[in-house]
PDB file of N, CA and C in Angstrom:
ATOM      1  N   UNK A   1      -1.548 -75.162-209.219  1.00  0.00           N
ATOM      2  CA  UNK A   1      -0.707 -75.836-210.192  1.00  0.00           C
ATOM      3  C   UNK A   1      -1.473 -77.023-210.766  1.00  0.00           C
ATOM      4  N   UNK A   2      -1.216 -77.358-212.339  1.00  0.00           N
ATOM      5  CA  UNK A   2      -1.975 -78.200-212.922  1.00  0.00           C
ATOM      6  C   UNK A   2      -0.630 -79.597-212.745  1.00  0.00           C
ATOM      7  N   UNK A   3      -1.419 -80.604-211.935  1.00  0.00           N
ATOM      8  CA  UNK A   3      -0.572 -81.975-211.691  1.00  0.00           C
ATOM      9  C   UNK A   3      -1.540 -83.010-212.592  1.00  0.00           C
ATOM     10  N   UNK A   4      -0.360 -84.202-212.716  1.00  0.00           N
ATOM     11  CA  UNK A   4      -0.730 -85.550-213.280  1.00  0.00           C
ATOM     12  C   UNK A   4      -0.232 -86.158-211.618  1.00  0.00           C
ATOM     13  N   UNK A   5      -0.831 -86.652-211.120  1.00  0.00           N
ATOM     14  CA  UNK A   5      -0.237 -87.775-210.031  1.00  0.00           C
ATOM     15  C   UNK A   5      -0.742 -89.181-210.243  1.00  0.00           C
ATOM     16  N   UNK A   6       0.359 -89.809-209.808  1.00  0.00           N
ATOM     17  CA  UNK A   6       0.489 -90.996-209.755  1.00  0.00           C
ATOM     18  C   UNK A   6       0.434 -91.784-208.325  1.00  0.00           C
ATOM     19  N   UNK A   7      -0.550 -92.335-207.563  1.00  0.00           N
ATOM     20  CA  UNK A   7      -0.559 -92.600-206.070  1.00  0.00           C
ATOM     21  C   UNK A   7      -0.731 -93.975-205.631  1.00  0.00           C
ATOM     22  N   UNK A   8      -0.300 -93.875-204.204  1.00  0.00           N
ATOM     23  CA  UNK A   8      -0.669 -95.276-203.833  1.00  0.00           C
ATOM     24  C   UNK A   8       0.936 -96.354-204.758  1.00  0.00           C
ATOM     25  N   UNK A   9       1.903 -95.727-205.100  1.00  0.00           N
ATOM     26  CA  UNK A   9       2.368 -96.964-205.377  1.00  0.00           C
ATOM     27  C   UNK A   9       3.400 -97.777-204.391  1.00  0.00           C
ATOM     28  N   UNK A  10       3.790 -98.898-204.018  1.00  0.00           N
ATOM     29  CA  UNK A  10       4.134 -99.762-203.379  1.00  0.00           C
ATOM     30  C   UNK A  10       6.384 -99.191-203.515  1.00  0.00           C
ATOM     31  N   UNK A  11       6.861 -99.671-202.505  1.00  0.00           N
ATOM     32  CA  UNK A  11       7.891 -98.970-202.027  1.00  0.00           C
ATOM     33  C   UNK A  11       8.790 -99.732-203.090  1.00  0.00           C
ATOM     34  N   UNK A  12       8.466-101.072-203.657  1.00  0.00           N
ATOM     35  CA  UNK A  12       9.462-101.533-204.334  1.00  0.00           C
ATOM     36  C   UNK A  12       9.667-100.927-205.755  1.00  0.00           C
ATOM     37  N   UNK A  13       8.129-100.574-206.271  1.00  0.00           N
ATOM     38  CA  UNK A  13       7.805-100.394-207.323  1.00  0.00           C
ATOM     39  C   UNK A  13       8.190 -98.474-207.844  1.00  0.00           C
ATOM     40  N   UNK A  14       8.273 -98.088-206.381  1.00  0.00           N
ATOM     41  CA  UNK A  14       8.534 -96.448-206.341  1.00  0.00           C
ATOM     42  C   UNK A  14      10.091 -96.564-206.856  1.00  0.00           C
ATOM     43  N   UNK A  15      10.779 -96.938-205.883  1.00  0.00           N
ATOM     44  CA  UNK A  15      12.333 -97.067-205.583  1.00  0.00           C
ATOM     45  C   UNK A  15      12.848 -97.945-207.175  1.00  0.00           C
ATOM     46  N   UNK A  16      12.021 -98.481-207.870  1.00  0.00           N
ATOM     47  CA  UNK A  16      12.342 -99.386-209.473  1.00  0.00           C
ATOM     48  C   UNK A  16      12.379 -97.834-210.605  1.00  0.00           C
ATOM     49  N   UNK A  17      11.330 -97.273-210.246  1.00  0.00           N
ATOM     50  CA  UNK A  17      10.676 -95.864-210.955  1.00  0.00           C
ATOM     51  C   UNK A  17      11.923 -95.354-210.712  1.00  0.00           C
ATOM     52  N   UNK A  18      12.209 -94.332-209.235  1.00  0.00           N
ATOM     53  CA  UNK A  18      13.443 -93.658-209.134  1.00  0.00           C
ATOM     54  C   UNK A  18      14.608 -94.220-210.115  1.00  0.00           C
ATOM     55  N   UNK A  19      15.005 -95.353-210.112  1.00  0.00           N
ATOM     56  CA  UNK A  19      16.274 -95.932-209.898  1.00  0.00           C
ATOM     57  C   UNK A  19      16.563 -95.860-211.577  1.00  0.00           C
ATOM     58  N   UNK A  20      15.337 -96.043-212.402  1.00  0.00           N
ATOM     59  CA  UNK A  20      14.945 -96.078-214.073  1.00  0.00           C
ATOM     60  C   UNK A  20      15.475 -94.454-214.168  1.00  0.00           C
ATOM     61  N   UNK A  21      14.774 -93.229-213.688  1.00  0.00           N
ATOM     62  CA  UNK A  21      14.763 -92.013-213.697  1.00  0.00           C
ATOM     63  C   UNK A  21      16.713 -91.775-213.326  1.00  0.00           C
ATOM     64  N   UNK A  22      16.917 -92.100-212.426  1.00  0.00           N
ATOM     65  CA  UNK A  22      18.093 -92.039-212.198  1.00  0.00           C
ATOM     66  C   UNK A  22      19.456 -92.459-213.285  1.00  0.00           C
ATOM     67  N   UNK A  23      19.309 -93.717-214.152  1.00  0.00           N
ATOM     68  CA  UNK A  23      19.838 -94.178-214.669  1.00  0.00           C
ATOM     69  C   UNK A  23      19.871 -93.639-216.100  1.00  0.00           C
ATOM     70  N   UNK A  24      18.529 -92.710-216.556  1.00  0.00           N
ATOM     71  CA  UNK A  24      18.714 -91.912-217.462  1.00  0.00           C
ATOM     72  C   UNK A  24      18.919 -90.550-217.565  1.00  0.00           C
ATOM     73  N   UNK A  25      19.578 -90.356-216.095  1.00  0.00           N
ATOM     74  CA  UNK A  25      20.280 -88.702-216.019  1.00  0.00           C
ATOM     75  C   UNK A  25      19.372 -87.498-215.841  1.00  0.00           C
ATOM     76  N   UNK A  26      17.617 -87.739-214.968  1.00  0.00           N
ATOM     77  CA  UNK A  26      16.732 -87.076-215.570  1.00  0.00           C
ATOM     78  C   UNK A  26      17.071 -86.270-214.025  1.00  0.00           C
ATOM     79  N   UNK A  27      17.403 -86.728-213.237  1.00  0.00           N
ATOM     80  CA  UNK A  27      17.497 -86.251-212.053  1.00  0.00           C
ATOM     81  C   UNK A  27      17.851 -84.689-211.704  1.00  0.00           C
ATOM     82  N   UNK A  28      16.920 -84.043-210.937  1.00  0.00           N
ATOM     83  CA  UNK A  28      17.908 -82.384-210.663  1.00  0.00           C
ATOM     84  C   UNK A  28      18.680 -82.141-209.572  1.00  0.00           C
ATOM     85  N   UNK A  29      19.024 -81.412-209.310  1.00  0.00           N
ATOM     86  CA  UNK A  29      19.913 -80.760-207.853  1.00  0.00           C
ATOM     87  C   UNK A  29      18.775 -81.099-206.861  1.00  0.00           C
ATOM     88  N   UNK A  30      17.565 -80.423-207.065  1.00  0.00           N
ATOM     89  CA  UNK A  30      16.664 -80.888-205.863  1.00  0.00           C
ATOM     90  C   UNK A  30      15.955 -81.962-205.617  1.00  0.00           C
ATOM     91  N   UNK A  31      16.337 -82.459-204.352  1.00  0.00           N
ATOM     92  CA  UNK A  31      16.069 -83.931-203.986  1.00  0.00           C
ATOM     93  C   UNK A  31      14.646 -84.298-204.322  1.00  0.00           C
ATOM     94  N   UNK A  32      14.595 -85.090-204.978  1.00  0.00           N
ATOM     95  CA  UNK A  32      13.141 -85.822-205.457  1.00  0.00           C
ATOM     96  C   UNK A  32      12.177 -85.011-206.361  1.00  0.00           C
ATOM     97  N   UNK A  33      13.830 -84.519-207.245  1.00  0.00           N
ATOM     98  CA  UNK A  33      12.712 -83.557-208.133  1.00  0.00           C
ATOM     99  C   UNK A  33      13.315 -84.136-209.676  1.00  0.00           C
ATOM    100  N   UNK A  34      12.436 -84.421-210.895  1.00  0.00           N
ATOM    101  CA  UNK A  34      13.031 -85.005-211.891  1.00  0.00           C
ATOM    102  C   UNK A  34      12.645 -84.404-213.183  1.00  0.00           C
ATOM    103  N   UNK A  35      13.276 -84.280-213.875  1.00  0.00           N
ATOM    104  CA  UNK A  35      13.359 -83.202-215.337  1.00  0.00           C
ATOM    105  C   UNK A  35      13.223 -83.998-216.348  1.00  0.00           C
ATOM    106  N   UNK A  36      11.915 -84.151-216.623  1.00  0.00           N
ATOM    107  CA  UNK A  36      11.528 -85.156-218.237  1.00  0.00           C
ATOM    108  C   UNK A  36      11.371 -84.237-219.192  1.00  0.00           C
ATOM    109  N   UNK A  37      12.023 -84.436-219.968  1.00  0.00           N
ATOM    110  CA  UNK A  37      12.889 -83.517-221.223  1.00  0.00           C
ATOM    111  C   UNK A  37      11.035 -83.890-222.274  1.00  0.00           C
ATOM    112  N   UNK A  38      11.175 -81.971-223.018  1.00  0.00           N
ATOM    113  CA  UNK A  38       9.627 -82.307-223.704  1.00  0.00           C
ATOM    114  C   UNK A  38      10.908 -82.241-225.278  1.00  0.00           C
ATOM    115  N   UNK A  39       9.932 -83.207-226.068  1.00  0.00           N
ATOM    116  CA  UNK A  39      10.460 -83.164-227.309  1.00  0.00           C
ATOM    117  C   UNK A  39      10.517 -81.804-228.164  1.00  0.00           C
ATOM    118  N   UNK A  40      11.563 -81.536-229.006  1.00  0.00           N
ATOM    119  CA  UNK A  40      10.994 -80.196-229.908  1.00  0.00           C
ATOM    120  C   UNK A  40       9.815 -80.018-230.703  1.00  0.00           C
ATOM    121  N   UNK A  41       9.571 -81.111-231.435  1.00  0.00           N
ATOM    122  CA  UNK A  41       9.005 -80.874-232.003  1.00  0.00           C
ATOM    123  C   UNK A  41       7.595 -80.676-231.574  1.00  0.00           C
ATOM    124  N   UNK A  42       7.237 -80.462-230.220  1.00  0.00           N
ATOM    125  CA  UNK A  42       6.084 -80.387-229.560  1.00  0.00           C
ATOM    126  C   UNK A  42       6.126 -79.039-228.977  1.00  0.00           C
ATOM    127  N   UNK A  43       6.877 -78.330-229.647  1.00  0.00           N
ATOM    128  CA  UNK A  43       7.333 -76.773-228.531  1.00  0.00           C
ATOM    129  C   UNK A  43       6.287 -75.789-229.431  1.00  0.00           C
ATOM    130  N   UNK A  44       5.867 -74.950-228.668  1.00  0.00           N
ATOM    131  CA  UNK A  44       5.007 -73.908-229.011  1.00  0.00           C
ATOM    132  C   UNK A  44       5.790 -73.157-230.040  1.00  0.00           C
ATOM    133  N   UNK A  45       5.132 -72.239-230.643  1.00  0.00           N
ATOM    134  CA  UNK A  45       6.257 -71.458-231.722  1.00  0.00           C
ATOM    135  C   UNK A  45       7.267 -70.266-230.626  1.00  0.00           C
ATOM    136  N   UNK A  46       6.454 -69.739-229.649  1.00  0.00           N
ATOM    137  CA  UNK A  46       7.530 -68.985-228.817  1.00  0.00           C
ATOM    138  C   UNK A  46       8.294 -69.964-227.805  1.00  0.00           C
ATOM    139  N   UNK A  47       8.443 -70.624-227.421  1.00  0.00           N
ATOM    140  CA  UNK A  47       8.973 -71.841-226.970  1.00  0.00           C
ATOM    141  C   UNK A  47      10.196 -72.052-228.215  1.00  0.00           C
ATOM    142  N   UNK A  48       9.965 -72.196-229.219  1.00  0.00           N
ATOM    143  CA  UNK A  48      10.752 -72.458-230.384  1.00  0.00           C
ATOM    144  C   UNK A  48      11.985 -71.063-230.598  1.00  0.00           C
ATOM    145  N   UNK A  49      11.442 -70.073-230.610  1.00  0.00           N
ATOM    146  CA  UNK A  49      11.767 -68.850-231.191  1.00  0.00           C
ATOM    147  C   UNK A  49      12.908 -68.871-229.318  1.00  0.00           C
ATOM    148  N   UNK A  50      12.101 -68.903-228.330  1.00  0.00           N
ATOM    149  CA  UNK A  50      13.329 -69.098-227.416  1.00  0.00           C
ATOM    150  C   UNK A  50      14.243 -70.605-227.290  1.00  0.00           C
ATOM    151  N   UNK A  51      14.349 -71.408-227.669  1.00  0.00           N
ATOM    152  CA  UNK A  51      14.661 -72.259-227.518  1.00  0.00           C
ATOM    153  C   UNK A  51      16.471 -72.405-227.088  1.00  0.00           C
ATOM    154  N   UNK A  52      17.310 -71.172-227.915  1.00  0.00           N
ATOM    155  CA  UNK A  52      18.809 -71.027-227.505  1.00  0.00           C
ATOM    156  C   UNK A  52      18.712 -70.097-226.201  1.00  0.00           C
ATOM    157  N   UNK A  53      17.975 -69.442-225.828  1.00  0.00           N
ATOM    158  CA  UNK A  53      17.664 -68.591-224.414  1.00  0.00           C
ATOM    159  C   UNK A  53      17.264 -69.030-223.762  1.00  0.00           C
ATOM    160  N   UNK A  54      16.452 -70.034-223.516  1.00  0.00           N
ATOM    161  CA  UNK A  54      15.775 -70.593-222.138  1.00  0.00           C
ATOM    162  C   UNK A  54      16.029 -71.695-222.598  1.00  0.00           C
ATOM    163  N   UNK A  55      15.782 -72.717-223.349  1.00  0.00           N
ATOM    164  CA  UNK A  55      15.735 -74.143-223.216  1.00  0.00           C
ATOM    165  C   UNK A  55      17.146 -74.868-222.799  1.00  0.00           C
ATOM    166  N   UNK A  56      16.625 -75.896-222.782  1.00  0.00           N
ATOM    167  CA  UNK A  56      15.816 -77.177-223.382  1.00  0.00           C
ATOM    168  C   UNK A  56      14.410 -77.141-221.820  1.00  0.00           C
ATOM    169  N   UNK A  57      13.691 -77.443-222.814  1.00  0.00           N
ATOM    170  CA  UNK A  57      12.382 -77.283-222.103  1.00  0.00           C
ATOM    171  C   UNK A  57      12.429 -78.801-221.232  1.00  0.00           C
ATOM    172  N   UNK A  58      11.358 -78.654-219.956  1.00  0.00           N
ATOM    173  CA  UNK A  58      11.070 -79.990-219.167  1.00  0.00           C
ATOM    174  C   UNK A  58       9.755 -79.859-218.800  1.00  0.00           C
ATOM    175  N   UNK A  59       9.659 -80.716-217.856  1.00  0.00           N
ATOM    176  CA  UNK A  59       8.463 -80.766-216.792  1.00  0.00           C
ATOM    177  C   UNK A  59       8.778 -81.512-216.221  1.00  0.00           C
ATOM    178  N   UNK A  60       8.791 -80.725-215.041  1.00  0.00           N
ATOM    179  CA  UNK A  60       9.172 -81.444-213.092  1.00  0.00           C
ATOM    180  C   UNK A  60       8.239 -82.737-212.840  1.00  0.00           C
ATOM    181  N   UNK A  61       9.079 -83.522-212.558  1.00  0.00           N
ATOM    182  CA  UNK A  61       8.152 -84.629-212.019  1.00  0.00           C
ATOM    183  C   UNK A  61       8.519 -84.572-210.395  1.00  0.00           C
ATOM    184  N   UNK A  62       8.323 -84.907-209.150  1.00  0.00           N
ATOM    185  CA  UNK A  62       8.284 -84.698-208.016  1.00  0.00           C
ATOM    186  C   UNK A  62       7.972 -86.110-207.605  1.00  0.00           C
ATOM    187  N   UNK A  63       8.710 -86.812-206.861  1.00  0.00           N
ATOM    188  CA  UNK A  63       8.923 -87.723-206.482  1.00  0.00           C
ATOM    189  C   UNK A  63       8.523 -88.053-204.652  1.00  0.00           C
ATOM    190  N   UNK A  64       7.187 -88.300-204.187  1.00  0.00           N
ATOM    191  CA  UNK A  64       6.995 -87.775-202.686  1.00  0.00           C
ATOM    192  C   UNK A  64       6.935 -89.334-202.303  1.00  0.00           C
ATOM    193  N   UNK A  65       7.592 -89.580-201.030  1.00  0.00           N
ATOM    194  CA  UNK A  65       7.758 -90.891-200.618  1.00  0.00           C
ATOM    195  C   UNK A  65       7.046 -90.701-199.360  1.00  0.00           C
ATOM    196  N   UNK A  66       5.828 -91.638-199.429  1.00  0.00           N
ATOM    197  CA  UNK A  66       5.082 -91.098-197.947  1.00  0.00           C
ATOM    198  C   UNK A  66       4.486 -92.606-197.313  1.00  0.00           C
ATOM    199  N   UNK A  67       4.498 -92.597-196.228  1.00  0.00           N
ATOM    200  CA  UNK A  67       3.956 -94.375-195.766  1.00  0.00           C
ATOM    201  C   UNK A  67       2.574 -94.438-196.150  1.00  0.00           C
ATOM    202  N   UNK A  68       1.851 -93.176-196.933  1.00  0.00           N
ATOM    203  CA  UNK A  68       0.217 -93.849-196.527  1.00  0.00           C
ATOM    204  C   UNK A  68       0.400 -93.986-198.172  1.00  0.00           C
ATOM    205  N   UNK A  69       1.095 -94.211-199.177  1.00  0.00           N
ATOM    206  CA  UNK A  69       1.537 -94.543-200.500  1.00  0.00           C
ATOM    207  C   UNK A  69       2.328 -93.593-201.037  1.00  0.00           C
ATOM    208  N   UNK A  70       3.221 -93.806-201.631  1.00  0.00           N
ATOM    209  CA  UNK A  70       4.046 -92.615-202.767  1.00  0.00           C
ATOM    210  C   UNK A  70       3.528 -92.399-204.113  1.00  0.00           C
ATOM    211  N   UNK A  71       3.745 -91.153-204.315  1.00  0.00           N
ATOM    212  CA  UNK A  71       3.024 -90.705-205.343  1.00  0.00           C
ATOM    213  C   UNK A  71       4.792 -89.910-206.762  1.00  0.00           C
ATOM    214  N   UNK A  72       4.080 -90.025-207.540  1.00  0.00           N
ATOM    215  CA  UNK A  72       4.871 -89.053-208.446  1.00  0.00           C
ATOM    216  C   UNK A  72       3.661 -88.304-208.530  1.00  0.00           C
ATOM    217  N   UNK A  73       4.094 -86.742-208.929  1.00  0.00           N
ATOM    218  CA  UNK A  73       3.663 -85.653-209.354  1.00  0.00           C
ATOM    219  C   UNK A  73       3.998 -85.016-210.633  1.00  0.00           C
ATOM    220  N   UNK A  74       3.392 -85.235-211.841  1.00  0.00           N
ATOM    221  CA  UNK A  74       4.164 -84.876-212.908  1.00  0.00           C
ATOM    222  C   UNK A  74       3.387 -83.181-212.830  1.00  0.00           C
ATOM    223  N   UNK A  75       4.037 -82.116-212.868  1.00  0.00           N
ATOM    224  CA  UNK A  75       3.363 -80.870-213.171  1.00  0.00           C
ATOM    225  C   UNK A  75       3.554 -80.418-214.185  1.00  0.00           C
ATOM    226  N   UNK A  76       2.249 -80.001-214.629  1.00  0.00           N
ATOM    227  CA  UNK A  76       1.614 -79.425-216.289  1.00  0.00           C
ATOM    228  C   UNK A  76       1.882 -78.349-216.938  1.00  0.00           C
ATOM    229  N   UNK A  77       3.219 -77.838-216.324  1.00  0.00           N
ATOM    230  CA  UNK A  77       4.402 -76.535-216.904  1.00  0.00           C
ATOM    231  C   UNK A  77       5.537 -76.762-217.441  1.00  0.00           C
ATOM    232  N   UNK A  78       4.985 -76.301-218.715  1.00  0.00           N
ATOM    233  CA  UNK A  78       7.072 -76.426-219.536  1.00  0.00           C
ATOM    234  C   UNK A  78       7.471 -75.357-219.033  1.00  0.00           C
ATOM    235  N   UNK A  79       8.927 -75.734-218.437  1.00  0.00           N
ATOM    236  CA  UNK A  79       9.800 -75.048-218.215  1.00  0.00           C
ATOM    237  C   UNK A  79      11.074 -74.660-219.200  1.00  0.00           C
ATOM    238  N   UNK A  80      12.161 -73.888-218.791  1.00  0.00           N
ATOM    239  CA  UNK A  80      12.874 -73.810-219.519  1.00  0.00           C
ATOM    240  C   UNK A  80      14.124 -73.913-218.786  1.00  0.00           C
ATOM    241  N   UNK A  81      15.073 -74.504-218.911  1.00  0.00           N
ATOM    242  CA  UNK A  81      16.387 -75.205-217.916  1.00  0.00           C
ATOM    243  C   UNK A  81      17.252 -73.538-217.702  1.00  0.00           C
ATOM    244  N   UNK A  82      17.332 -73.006-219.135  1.00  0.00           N
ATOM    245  CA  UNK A  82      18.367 -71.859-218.527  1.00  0.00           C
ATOM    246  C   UNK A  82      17.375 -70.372-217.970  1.00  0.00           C
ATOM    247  N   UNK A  83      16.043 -70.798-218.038  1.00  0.00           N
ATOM    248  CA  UNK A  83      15.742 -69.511-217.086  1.00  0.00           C
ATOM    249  C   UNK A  83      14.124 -69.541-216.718  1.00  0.00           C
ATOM    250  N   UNK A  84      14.202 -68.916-215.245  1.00  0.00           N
ATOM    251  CA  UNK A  84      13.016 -69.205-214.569  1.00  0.00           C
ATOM    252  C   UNK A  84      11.816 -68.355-214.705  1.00  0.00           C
ATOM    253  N   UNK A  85      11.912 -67.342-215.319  1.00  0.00           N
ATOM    254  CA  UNK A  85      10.636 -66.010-215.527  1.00  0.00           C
ATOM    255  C   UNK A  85      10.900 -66.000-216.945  1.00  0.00           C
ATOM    256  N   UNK A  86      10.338 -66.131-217.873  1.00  0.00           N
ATOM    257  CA  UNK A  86       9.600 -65.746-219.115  1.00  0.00           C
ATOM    258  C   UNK A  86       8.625 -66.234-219.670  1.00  0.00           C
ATOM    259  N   UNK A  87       8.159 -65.378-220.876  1.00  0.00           N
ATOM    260  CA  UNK A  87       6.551 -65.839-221.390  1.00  0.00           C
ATOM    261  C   UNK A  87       6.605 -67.233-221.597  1.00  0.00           C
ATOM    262  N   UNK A  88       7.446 -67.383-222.309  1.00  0.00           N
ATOM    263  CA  UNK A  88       7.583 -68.913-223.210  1.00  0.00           C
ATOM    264  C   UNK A  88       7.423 -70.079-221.988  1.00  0.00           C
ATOM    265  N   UNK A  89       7.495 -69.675-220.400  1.00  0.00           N
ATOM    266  CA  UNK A  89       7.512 -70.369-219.468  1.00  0.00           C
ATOM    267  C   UNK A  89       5.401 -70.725-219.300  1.00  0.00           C
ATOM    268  N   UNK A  90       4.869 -71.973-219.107  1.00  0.00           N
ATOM    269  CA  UNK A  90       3.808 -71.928-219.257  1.00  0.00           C
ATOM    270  C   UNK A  90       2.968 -73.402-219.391  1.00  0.00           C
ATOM    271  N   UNK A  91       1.655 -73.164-219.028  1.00  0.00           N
ATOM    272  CA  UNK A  91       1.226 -74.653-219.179  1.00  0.00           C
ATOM    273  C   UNK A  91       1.382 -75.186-220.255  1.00  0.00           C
ATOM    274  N   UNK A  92       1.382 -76.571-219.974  1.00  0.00           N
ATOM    275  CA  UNK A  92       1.374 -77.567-221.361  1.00  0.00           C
ATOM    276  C   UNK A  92       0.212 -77.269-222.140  1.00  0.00           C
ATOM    277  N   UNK A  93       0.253 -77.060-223.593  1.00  0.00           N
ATOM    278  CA  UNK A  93      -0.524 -77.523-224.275  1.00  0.00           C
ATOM    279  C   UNK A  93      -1.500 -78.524-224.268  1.00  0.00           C
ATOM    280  N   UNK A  94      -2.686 -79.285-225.021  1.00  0.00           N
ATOM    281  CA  UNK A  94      -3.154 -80.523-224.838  1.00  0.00           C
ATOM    282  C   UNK A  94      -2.193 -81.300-225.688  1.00  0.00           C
ATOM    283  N   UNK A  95      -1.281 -81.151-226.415  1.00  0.00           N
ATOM    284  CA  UNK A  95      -0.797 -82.017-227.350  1.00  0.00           C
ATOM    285  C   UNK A  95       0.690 -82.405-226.366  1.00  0.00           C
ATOM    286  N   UNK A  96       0.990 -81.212-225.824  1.00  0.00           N
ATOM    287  CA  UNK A  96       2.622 -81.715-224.933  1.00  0.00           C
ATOM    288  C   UNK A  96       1.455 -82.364-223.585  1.00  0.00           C
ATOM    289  N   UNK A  97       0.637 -82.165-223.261  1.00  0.00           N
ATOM    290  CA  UNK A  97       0.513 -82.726-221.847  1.00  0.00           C
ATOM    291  C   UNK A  97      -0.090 -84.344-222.468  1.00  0.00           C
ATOM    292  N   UNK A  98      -0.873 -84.276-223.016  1.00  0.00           N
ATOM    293  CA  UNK A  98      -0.919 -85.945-223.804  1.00  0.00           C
ATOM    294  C   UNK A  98       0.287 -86.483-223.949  1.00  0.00           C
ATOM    295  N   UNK A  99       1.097 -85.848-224.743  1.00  0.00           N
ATOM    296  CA  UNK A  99       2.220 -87.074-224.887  1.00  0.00           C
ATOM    297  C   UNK A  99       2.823 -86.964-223.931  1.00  0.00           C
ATOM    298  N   UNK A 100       3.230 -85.945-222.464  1.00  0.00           N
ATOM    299  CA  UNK A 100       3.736 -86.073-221.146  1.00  0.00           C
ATOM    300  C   UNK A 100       3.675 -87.691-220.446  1.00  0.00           C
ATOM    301  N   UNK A 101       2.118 -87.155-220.403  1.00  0.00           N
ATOM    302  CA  UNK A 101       1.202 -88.314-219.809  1.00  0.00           C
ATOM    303  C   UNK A 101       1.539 -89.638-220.271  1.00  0.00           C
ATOM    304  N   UNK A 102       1.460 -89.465-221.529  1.00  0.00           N
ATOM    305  CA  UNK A 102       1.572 -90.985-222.337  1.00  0.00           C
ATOM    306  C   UNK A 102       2.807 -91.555-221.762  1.00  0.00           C
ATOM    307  N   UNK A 103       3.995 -90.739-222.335  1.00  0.00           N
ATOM    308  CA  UNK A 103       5.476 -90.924-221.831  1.00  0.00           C
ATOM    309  C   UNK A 103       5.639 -91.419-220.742  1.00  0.00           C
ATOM    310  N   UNK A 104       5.293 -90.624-219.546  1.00  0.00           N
ATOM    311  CA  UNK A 104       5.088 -91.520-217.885  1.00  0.00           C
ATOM    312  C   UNK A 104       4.406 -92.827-217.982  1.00  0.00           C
ATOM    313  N   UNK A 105       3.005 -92.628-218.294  1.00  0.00           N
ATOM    314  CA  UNK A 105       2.525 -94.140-218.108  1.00  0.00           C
ATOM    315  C   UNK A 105       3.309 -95.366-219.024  1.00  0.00           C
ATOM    316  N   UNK A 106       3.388 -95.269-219.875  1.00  0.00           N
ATOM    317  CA  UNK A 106       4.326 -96.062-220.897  1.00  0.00           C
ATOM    318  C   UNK A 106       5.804 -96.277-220.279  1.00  0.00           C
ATOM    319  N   UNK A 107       6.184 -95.401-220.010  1.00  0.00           N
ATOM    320  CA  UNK A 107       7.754 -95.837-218.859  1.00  0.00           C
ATOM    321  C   UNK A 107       7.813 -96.722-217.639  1.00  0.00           C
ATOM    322  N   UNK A 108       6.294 -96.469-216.789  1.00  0.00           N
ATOM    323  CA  UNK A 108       6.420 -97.230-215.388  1.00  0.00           C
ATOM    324  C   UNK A 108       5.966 -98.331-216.375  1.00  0.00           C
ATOM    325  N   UNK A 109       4.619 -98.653-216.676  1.00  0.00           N
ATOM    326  CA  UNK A 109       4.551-100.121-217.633  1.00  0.00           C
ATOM    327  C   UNK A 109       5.571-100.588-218.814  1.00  0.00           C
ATOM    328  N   UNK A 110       6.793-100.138-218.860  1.00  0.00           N
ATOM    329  CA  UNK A 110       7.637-100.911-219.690  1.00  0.00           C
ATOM    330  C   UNK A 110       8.829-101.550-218.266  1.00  0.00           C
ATOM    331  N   UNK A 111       8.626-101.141-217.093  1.00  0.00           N
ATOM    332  CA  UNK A 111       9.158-101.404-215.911  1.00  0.00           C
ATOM    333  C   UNK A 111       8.440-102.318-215.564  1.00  0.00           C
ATOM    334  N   UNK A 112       7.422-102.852-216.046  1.00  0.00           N
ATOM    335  CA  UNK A 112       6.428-104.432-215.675  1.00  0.00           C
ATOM    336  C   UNK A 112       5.739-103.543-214.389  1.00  0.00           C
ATOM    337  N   UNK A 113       5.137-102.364-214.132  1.00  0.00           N
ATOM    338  CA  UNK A 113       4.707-101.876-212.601  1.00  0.00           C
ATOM    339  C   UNK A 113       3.292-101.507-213.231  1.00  0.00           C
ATOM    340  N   UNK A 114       2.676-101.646-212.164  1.00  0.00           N
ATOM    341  CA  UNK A 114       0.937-101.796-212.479  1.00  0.00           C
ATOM    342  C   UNK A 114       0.417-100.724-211.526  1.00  0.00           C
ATOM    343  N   UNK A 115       0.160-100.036-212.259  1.00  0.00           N
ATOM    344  CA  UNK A 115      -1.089 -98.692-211.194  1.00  0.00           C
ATOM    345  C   UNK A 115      -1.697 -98.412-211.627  1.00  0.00           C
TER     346      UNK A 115
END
């Protein structure tokens, strides 16, 4: 699997991250797993063409709380919320995984958190 991780960050600064993620509804059923919504206008054309069948598209962020540092895991697959096997399911692009990336880092630093 293609990951972005984020490591080593400090318990106050993890639990500030969660609590941001939490407060904007990104959260899933599975514990420490988080659904950052990809914009449309960044959707592949079959991504597009499914978009009322599988979407709204994401990418799992994974939230691992560990004493030797916590990490987020952003992974480099759009998904699709209403279904788990199809084509349109697939790595990011360079243009959705750039602005992924951007999006995360720009969120923990608008939280004043330094990594």
């Amino acid at each position: 699997m293609r990951t972005y991780i984020i490591e080593d960050l400090y318990d106050a600064d993890y639990e500030t991250i969660l609590k941001a993620f939490d407060e904007l509804e990104l959260k899933s059923q599975i514990e420490g797993m988080y659904y950052l919504p990809l914009p449309e206008d960044l959707l592949q054309p079959e991504q597009r063409d499914h978009l009322a069948e599988c979407g709204p598209y994401f990418m799992a962020l994974e939230a691992v709380r560990n004493p030797a540092g916590n990490q987020l895991r952003l992974e480099l697959l759009v998904r699709g919320r209403k279904k788990i096997r199809c084509s349109c399911v697939c790595y990011a692009t360079a243009p959705q995984r750039k602005h992924m990336i951007e999006y995360l880092d720009q969120f923990i630093e608008e939280l004043e958190i330094t990594v």
